[in-house]
C-alpha atoms as a PDB file:
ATOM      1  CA  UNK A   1     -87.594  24.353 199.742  1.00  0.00           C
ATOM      2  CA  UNK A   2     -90.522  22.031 200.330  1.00  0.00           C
ATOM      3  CA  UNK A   3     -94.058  23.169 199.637  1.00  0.00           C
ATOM      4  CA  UNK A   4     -94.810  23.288 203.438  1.00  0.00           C
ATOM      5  CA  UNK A   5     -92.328  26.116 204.100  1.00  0.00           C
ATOM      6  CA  UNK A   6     -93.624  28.945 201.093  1.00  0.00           C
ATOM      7  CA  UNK A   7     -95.381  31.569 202.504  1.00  0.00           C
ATOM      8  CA  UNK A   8     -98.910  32.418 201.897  1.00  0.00           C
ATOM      9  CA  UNK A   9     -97.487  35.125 199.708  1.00  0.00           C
ATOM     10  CA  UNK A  10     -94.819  32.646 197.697  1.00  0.00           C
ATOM     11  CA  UNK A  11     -97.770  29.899 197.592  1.00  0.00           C
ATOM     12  CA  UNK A  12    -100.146  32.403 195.321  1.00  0.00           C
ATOM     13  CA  UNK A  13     -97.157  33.750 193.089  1.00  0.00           C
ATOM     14  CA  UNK A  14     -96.605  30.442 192.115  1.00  0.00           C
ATOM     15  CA  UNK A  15    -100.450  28.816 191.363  1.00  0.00           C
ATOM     16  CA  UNK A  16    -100.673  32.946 189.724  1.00  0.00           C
ATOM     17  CA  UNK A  17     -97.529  31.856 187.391  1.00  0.00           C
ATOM     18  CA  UNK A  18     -99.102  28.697 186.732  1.00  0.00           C
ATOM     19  CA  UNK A  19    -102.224  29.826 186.114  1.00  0.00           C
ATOM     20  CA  UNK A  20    -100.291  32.470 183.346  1.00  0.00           C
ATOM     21  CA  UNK A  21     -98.591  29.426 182.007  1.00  0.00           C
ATOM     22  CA  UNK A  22    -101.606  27.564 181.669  1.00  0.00           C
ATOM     23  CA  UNK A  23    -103.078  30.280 179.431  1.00  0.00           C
ATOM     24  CA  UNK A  24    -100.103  31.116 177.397  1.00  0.00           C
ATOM     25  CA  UNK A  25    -100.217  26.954 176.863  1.00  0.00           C
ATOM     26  CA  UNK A  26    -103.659  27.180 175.715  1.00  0.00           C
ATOM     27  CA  UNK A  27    -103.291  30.256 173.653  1.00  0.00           C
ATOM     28  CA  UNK A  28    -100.066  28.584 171.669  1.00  0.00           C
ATOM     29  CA  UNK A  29    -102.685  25.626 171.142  1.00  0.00           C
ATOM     30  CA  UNK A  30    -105.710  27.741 169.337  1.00  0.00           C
ATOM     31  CA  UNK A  31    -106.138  23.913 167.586  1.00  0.00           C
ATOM     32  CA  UNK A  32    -107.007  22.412 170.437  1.00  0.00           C
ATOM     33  CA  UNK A  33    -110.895  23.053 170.810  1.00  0.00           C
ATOM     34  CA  UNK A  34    -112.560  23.405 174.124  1.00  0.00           C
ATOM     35  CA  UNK A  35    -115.331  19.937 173.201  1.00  0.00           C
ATOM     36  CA  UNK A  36    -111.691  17.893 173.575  1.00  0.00           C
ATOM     37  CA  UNK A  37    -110.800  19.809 176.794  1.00  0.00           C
ATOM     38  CA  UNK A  38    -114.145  18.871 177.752  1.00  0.00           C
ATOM     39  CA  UNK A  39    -113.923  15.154 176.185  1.00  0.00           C
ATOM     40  CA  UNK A  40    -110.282  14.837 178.050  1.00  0.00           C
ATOM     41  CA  UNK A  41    -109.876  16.909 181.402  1.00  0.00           C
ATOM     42  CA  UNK A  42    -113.522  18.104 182.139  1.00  0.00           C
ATOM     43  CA  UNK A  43    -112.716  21.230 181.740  1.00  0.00           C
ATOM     44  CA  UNK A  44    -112.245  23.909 179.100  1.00  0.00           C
ATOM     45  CA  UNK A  45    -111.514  27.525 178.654  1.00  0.00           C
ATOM     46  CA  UNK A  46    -115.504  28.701 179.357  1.00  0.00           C
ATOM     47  CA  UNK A  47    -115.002  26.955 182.631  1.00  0.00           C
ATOM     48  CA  UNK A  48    -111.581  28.674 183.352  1.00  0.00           C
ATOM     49  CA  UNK A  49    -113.730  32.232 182.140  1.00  0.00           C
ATOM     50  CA  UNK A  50    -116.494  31.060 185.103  1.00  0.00           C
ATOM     51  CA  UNK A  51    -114.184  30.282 187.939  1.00  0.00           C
ATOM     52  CA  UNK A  52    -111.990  33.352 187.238  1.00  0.00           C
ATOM     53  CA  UNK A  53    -115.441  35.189 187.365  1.00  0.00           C
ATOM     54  CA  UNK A  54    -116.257  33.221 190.832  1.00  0.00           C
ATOM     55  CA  UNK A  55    -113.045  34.092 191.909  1.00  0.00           C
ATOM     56  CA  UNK A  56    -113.448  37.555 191.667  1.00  0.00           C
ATOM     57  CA  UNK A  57    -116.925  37.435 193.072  1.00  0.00           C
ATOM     58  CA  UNK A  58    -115.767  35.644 196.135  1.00  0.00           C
ATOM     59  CA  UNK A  59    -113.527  38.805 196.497  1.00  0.00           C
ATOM     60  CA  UNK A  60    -115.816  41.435 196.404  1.00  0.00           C
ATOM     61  CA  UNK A  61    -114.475  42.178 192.883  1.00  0.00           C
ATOM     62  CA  UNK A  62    -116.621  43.867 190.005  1.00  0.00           C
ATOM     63  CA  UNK A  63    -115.479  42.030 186.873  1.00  0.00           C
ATOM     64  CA  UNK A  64    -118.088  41.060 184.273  1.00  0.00           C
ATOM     65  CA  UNK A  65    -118.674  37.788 182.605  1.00  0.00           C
ATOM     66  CA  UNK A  66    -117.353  39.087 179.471  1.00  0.00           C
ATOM     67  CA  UNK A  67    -113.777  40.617 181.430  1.00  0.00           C
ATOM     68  CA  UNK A  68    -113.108  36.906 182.415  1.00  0.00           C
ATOM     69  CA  UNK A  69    -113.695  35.440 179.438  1.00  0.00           C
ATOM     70  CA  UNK A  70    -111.267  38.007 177.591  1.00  0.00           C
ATOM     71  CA  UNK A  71    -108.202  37.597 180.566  1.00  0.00           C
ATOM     72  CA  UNK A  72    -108.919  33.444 179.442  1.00  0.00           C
ATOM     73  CA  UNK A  73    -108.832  33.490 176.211  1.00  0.00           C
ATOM     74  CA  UNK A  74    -106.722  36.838 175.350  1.00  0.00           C
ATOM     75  CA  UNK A  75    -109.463  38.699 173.144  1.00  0.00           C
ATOM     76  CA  UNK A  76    -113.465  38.832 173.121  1.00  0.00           C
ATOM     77  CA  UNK A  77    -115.146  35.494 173.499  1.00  0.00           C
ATOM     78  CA  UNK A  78    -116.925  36.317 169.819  1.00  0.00           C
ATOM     79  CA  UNK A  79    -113.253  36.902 168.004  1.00  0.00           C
ATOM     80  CA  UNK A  80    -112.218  33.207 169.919  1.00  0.00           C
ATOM     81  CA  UNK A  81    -115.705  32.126 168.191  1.00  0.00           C
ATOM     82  CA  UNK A  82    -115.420  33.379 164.768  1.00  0.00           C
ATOM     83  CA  UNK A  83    -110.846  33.249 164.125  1.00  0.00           C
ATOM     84  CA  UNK A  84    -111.101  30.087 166.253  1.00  0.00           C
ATOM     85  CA  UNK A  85    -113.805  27.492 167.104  1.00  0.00           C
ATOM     86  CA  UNK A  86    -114.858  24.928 164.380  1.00  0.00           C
ATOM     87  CA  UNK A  87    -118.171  22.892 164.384  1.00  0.00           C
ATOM     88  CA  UNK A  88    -118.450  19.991 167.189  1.00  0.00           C
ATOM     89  CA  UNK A  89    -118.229  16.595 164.667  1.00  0.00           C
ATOM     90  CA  UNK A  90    -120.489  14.119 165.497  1.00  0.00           C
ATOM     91  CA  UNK A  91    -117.434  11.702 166.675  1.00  0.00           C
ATOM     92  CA  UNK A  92    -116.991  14.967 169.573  1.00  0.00           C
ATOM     93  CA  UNK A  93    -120.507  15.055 170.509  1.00  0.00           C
ATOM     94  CA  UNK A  94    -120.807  11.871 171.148  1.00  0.00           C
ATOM     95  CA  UNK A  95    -117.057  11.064 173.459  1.00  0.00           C
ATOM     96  CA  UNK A  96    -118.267  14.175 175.352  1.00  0.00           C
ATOM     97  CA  UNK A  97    -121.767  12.573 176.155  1.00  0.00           C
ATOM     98  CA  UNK A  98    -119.807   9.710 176.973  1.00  0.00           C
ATOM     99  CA  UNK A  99    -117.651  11.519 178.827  1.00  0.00           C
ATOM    100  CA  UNK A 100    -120.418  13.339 181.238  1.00  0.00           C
ATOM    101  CA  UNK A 101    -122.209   9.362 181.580  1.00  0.00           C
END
């Protein structure tokens, strides 16, 4: 089955499943800190949190900043923070300025 024949309905089951995946990914890799996803893709898990928001926005939806952040990162953005997050090193401040030109 090629791309062009899924349905509408097939099309957003799969980027839904993928978009699971990609979270289950990032929760099995707690060591990777959002500065490298930053440094590396340009992205990290805040900006998954915002786009899930817009998302949900764009649909009429009522689902506060703090809802999106937990459906990212699979608890409150503050137990992420304090279980998870270490202090940006100087060597990560600097590849992300780089990074951003």
């Amino acid at each position: 089955m090629s791309e062009q024949s899924l349905t509408p309905q097939q099309q957003t089951e799969l980027e839904a499943a993928t978009f699971r995946r990609l979270l289950a990914h990032l929760d099995e890799r707690k060591d990777v800190q959002n500065i490298d996803l930053m440094i590396l893709a340009g992205f990290c898990r805040n900006c998954l949190s915002k786009w899930y928001k817009a998302s949900a926005d764009e649909q009429g939806l009522a689902l506060e900043m703090d809802q999106a952040r937990e459906s990212v990162y699979g608890m409150t953005y503050d137990e992420w923070k304090n279980n998870h997050q270490t202090e940006a090193t100087q060597a990560q401040l600097a590849a992300l300025a780089k990074a951003n030109g």
